[in-house]
N, C-alpha and C. Protein backbone atom coordinates (compact mmCIF):
# COMPACT_ATOMS: atom_id res chain seq x y z
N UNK A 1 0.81 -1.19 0.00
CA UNK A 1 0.00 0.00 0.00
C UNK A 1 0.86 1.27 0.00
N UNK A 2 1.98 1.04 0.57
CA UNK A 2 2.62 2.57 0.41
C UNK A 2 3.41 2.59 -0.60
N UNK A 3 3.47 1.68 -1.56
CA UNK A 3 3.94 1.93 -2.36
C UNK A 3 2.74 2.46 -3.57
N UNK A 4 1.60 2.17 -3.01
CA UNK A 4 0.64 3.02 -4.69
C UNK A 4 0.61 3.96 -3.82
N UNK A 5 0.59 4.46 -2.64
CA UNK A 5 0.54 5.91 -2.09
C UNK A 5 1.68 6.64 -2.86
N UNK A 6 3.10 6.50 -2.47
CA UNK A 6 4.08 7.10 -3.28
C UNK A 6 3.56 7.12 -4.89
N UNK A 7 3.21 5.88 -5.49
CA UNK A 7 2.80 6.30 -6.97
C UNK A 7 1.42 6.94 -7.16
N UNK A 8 0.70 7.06 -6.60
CA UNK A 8 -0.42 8.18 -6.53
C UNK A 8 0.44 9.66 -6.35
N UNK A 9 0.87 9.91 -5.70
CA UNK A 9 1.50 10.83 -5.01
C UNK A 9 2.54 11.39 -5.88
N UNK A 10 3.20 11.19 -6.62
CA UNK A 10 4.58 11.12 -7.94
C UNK A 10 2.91 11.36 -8.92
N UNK A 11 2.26 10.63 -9.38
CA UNK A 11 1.28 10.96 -10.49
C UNK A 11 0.91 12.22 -10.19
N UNK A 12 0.23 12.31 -9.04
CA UNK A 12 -0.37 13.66 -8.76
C UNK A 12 0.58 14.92 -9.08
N UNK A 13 1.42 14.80 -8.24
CA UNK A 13 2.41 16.08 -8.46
C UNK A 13 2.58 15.90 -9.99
N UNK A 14 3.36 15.34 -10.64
CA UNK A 14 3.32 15.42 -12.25
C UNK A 14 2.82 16.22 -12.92
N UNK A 15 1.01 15.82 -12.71
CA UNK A 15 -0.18 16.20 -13.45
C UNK A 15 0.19 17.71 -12.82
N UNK A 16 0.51 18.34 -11.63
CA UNK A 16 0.08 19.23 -11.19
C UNK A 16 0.69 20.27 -12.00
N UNK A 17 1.85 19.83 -12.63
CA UNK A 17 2.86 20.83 -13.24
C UNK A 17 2.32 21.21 -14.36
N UNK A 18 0.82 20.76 -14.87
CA UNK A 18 -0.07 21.57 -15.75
C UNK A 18 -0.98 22.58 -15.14
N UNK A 19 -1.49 23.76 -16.12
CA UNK A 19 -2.59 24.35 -14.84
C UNK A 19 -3.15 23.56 -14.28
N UNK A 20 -4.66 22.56 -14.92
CA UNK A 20 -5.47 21.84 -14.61
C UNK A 20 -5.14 20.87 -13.55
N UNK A 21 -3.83 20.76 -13.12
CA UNK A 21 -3.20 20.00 -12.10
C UNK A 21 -2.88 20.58 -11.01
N UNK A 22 -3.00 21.64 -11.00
CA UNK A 22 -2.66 22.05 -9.62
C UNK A 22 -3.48 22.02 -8.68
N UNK A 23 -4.96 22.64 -8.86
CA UNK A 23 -6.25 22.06 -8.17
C UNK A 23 -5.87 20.77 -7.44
N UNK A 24 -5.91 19.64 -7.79
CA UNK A 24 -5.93 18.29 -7.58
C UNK A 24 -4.71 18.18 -6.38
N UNK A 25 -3.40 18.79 -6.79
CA UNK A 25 -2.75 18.68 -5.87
C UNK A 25 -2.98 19.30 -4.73
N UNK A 26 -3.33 20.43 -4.56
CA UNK A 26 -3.75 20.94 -3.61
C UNK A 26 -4.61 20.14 -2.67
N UNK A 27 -5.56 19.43 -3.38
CA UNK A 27 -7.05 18.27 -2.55
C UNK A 27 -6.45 17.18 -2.21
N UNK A 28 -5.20 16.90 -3.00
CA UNK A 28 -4.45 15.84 -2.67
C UNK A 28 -3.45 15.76 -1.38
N UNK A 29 -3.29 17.15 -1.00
CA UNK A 29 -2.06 17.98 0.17
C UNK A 29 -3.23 17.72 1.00
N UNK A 30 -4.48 18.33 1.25
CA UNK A 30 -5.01 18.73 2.12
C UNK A 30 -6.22 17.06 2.03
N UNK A 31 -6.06 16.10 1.99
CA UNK A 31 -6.61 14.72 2.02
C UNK A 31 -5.51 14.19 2.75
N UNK A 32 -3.69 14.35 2.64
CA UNK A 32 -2.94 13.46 3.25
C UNK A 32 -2.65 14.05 4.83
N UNK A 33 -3.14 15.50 4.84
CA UNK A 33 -3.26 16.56 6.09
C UNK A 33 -4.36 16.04 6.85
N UNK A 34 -5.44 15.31 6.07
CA UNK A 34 -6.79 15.16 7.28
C UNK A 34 -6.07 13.51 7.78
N UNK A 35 -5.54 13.08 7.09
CA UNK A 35 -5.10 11.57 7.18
C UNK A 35 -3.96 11.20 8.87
N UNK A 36 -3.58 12.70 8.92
CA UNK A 36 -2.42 12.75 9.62
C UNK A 36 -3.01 12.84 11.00
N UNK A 37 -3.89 13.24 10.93
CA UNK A 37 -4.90 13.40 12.92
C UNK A 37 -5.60 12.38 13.06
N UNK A 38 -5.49 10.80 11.58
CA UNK A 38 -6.45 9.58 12.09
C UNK A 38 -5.59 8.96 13.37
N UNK A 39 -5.79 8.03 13.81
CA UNK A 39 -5.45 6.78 14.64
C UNK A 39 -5.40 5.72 14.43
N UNK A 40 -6.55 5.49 13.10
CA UNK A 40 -6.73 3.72 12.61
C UNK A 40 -5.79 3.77 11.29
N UNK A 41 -5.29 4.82 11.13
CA UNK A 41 -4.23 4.64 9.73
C UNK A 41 -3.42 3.66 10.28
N UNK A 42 -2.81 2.66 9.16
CA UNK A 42 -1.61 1.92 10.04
C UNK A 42 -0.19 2.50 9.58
N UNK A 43 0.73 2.42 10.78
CA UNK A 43 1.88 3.01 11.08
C UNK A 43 2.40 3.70 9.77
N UNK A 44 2.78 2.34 8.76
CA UNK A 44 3.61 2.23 7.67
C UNK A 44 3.39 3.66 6.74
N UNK A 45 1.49 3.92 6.83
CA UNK A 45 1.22 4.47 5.79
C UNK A 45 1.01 6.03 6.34
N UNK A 46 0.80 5.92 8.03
CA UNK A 46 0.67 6.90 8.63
C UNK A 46 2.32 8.06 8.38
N UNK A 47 3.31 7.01 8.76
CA UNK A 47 4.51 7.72 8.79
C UNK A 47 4.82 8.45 7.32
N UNK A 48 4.47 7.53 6.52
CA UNK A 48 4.67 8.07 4.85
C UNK A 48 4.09 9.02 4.70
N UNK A 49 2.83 9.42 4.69
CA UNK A 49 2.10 10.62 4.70
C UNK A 49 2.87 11.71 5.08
N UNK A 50 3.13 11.37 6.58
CA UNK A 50 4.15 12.97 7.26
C UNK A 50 4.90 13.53 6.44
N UNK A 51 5.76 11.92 5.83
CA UNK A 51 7.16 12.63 5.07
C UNK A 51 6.90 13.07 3.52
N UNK A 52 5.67 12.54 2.79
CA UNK A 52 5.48 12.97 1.74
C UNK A 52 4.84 15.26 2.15
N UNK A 53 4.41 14.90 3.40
CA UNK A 53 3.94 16.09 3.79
C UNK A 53 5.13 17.14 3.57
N UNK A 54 5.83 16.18 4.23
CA UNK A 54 7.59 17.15 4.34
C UNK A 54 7.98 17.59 3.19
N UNK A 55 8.16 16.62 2.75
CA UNK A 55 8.80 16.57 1.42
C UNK A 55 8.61 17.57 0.57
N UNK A 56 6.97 17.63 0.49
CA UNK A 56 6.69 18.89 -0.42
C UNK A 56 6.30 19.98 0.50
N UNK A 57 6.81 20.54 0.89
CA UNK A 57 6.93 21.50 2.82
C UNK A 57 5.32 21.83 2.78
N UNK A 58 4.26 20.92 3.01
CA UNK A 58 3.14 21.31 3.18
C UNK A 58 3.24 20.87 5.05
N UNK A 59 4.10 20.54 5.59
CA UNK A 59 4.56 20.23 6.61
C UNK A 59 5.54 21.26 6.89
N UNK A 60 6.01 21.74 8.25
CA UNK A 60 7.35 22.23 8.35
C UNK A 60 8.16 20.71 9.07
N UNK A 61 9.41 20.80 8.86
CA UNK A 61 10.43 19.67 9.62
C UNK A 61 10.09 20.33 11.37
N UNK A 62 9.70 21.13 12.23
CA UNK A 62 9.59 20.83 13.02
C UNK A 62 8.40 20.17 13.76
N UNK A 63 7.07 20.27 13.17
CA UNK A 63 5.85 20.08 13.36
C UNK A 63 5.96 18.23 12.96
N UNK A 64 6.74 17.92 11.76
CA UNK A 64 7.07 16.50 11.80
C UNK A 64 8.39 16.00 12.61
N UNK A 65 8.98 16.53 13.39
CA UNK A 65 9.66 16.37 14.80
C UNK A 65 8.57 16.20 15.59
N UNK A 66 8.35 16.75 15.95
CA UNK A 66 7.18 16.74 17.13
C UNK A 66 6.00 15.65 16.48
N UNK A 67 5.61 15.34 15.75
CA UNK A 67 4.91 14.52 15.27
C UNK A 67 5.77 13.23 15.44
N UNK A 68 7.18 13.05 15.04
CA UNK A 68 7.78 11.64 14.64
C UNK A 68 7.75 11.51 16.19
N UNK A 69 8.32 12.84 17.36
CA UNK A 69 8.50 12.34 18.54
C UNK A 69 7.48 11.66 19.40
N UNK A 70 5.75 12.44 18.69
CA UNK A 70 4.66 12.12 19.30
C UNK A 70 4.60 10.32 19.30
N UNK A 71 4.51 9.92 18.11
CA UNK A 71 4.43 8.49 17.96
C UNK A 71 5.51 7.35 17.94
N UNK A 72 6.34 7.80 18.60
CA UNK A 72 7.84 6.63 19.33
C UNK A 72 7.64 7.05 20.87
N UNK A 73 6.46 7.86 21.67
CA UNK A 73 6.56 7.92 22.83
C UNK A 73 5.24 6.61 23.16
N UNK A 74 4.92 6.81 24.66
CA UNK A 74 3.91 6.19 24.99
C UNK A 74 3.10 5.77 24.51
N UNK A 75 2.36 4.44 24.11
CA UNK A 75 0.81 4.17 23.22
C UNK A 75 0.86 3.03 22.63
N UNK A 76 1.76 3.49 21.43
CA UNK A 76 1.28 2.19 20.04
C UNK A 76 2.57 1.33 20.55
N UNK A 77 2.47 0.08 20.27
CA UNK A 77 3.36 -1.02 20.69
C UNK A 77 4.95 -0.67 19.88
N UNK A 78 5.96 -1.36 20.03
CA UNK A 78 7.06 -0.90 19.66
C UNK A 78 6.81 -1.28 18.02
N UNK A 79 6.07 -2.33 17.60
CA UNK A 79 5.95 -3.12 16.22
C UNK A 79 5.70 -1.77 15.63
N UNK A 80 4.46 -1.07 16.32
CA UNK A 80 3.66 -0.37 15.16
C UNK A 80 4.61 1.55 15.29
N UNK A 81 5.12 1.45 16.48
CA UNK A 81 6.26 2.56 16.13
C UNK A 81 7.50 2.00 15.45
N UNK A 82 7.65 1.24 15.25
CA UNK A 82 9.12 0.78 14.06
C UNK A 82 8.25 1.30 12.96
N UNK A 83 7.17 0.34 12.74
CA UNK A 83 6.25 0.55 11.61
C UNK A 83 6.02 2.48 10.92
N UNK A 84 6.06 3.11 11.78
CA UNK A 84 5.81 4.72 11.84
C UNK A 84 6.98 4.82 11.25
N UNK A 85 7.68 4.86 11.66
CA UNK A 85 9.11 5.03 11.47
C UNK A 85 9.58 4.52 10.26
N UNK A 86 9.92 3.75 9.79
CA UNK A 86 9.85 2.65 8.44
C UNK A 86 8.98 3.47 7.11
N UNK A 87 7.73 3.88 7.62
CA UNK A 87 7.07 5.12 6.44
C UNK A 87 7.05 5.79 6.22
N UNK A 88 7.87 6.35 7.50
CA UNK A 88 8.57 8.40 7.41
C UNK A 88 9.47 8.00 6.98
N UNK A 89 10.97 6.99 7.23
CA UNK A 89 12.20 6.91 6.44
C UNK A 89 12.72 6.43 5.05
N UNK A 90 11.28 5.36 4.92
CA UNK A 90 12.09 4.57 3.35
C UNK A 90 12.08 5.65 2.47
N UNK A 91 13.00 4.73 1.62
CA UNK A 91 13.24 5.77 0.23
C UNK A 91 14.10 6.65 0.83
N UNK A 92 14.44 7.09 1.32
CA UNK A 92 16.22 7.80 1.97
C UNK A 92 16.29 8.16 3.26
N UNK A 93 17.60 8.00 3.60
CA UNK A 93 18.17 9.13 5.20
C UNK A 93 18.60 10.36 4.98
N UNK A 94 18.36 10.16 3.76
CA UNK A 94 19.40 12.22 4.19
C UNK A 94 18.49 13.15 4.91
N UNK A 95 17.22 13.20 5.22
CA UNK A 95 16.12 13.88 6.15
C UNK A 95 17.13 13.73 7.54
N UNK A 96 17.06 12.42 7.81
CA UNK A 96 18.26 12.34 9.24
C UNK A 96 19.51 12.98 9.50
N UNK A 97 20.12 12.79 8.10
CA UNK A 97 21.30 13.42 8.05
C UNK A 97 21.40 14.93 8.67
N UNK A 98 20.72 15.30 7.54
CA UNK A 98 20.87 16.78 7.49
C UNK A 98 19.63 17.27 8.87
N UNK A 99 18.98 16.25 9.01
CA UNK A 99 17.96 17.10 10.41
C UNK A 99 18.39 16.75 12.01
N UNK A 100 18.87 17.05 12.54
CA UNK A 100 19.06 16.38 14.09
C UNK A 100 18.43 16.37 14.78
N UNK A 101 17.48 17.42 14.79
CA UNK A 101 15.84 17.34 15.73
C UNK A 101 15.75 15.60 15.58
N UNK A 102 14.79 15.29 14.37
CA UNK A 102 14.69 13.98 13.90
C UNK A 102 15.54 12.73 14.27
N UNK A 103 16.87 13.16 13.60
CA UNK A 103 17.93 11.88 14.45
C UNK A 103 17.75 11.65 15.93
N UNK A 104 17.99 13.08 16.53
CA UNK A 104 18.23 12.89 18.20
C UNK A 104 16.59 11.97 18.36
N UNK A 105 15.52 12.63 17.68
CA UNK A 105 14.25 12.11 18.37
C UNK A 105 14.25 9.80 17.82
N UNK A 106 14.89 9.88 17.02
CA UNK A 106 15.22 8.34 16.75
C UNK A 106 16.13 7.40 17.35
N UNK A 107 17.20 8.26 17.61
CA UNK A 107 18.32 7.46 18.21
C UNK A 107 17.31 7.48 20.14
N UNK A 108 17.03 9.06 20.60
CA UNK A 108 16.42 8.46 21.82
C UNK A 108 15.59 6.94 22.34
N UNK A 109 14.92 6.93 20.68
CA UNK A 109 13.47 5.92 21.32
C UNK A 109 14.49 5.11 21.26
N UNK A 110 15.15 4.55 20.30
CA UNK A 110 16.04 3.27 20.37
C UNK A 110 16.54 3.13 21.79
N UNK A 111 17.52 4.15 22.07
CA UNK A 111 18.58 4.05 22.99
C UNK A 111 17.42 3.62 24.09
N UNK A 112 16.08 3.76 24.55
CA UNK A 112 15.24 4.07 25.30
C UNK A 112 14.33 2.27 25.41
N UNK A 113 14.27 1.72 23.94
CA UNK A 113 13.60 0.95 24.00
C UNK A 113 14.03 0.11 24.75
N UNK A 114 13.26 -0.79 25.85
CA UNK A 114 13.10 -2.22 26.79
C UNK A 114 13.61 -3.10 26.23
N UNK A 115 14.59 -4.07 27.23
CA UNK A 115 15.38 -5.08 26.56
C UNK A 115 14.27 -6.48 25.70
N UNK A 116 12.76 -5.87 26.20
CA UNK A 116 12.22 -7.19 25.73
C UNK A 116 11.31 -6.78 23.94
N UNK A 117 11.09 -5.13 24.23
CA UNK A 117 11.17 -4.62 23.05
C UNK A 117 12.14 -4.71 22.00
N UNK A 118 13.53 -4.20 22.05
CA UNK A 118 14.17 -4.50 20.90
C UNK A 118 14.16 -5.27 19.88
N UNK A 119 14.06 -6.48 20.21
CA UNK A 119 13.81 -7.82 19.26
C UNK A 119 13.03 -7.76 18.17
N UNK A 120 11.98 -7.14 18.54
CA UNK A 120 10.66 -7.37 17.94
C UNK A 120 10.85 -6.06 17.40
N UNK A 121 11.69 -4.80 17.33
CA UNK A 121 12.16 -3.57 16.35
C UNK A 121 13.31 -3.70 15.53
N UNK A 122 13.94 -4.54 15.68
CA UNK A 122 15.38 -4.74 15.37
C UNK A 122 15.14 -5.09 13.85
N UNK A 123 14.48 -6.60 13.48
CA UNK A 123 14.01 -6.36 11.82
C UNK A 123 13.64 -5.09 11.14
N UNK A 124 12.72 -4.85 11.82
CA UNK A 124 11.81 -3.50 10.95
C UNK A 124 12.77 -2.02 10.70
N UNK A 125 13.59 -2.39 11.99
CA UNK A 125 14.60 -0.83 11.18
C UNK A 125 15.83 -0.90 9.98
N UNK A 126 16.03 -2.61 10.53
CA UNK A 126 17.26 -3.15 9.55
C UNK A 126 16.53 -3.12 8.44
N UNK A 127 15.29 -3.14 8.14
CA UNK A 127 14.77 -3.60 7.02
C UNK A 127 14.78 -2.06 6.27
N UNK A 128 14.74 -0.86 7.34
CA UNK A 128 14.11 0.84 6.74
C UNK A 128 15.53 0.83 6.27
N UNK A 129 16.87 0.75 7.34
CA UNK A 129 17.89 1.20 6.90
C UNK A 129 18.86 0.69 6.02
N UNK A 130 18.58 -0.76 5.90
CA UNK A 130 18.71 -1.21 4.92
C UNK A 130 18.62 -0.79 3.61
N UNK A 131 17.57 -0.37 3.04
CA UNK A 131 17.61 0.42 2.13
C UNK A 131 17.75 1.95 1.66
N UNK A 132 18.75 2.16 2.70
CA UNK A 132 19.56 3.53 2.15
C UNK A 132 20.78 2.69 1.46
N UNK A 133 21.11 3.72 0.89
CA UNK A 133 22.53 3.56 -0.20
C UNK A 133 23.66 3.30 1.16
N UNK A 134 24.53 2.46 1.11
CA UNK A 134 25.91 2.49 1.43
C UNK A 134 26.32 4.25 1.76
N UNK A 135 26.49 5.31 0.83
CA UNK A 135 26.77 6.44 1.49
C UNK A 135 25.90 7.30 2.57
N UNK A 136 24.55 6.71 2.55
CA UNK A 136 23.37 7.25 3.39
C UNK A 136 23.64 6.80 4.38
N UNK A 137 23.92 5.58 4.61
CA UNK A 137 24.05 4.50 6.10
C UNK A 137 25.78 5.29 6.51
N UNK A 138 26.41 5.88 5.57
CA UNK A 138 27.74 6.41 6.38
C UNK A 138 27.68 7.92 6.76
N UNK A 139 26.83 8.29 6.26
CA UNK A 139 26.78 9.66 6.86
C UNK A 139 25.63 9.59 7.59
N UNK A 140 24.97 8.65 7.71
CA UNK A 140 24.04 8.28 8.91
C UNK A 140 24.86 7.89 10.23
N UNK A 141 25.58 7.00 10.14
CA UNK A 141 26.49 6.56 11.30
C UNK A 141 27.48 7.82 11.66
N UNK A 142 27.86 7.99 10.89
CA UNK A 142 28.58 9.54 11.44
C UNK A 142 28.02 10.59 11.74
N UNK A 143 26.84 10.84 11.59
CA UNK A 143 25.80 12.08 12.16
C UNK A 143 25.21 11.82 13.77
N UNK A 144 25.28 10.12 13.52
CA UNK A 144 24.26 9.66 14.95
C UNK A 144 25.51 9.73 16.03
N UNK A 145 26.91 9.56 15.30
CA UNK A 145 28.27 9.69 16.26
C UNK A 145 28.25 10.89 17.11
N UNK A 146 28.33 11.85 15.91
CA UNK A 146 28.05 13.25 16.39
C UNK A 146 27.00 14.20 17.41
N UNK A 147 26.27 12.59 16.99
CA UNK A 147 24.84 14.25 17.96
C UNK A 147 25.07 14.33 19.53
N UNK A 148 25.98 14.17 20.09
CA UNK A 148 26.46 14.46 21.94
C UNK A 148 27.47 15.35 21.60
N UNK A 149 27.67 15.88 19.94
CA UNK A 149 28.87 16.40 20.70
C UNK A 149 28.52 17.95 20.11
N UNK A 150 27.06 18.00 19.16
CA UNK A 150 27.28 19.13 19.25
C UNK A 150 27.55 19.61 17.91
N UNK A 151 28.63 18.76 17.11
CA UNK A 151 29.30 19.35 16.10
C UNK A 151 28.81 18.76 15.15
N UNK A 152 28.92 19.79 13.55
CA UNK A 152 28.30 19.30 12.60
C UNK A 152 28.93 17.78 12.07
N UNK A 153 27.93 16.63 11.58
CA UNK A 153 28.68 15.66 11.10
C UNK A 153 29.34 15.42 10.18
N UNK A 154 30.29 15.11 9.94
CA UNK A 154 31.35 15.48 8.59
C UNK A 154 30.33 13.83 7.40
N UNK A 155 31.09 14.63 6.40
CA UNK A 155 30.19 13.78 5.00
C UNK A 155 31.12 12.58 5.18
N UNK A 156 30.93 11.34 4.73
CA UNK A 156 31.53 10.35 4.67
C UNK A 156 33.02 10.07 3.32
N UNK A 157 32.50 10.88 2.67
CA UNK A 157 33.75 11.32 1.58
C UNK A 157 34.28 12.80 1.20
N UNK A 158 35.43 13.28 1.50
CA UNK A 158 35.72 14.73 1.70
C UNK A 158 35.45 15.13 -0.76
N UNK A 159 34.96 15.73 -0.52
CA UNK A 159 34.53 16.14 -1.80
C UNK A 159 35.87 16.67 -2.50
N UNK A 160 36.06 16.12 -3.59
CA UNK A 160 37.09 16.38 -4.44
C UNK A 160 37.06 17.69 -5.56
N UNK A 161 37.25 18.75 -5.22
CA UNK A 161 37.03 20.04 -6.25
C UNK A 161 37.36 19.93 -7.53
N UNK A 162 38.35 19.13 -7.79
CA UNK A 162 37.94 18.71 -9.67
C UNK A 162 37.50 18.14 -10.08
N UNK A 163 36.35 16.95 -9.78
CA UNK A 163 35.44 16.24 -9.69
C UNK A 163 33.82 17.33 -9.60
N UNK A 164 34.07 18.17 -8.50
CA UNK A 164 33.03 18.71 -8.58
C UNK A 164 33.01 20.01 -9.32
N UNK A 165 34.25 20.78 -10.06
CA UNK A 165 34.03 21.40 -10.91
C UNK A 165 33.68 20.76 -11.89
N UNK A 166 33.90 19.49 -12.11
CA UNK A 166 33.09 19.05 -13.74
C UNK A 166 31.95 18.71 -13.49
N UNK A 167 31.72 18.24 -12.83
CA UNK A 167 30.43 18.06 -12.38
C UNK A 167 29.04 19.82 -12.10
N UNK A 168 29.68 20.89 -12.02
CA UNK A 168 29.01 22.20 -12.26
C UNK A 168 29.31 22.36 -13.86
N UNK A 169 30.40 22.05 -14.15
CA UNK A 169 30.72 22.53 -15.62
C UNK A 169 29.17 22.04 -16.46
N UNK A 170 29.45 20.43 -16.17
CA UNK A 170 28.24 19.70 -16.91
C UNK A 170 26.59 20.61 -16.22
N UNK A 171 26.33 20.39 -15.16
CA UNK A 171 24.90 21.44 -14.83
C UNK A 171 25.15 22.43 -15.51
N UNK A 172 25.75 23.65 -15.46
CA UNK A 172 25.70 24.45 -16.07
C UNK A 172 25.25 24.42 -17.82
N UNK A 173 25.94 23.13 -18.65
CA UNK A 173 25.74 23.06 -19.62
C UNK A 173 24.25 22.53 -19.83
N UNK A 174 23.77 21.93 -19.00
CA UNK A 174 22.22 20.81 -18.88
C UNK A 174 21.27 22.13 -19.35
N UNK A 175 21.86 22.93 -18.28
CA UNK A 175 20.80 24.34 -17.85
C UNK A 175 20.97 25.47 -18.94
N UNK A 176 21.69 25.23 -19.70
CA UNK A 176 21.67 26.55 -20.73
C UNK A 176 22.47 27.22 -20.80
N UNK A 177 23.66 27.27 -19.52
CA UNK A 177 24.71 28.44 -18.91
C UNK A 177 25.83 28.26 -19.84
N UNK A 178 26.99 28.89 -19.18
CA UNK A 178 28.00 28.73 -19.63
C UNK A 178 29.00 27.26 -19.10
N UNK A 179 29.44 26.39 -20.02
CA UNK A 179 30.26 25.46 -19.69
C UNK A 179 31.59 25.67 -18.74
């Protein structure tokens, strides 16, 4: 199911980039907004919503802080907060990366969860983080290093400036500019 949500969601926006499409997206923003104050949504599809919310900032990142923190506290069993969690993260970490509100509020519940809980979370996150890229999972591990100390987390590969001048040379050329 969250996967025809994401492809509903990719269609919609698409269409929207015509006039006649923008309407729709809009009913479509404000349908995944009423979705977000249910209770009987399940986790997977609940969490996805937030981040598609994010994504296209019909959300701010702190209101989905406080939201991701609302549902890893007290209530839903640990299954169905992995589950939350798992539908705000697939499809990438760099939200973590680059957000620490978010990280700190993830790494807490973990660090937090009951030795008889873990078990029964331990698949479901291997399974979210699992599917970040190899460089997502390293600047994930090096961000989650970082967050006691304060300091920004360094990228997992120091960026090479003649690599990334060709790499602007080429945008520039994509875009019309000067090579």
């Amino acid at each position: 199911m969250r996967g025809r949500l994401d492809a509903v969601h990719a269609a919609i926006t698409l269409h929207a980039q015509g006039e006649a499409g923008h309407h729709a997206r809009e009913e479509w923003i404000a349908v995944l907004s009423a979705l977000t104050g249910r209770r009987d949504v399940h986790g997977l599809l609940a969490g996805r919503i937030v981040r598609i919310l994010v994504d296209d900032r019909a959300l701010p990142r702190e209101e989905a802080a406080r939201r991701f923190s609302a549902h890893l506290s007290v209530g839903p069993s640990a299954a169905d907060k992995a589950a939350w969690a798992e539908g705000f993260l697939a499809g990438s970490g760099l939200l973590l990366v680059h957000d620490r509100d978010l990280l700190g509020v993830l790494d807490g519940w973990v660090a937090t969860l009951p030795e008889q809980e873990f078990p029964d979370v331990l698949p479901l996150l291997r399974r979210t983080f699992g599917g970040f890229s190899p460089g997502e999972r390293a600047n994930l591990a090096s961000a989650v290093h970082q967050l006691g100390t304060g300091a920004p987390a360094p990228v997992a590969e120091p960026v090479d400036p003649a690599r990334a001048e060709a790499v602007l040379r080429t945008v520039a050329a994509i875009l019309g500019g000067r090579p």
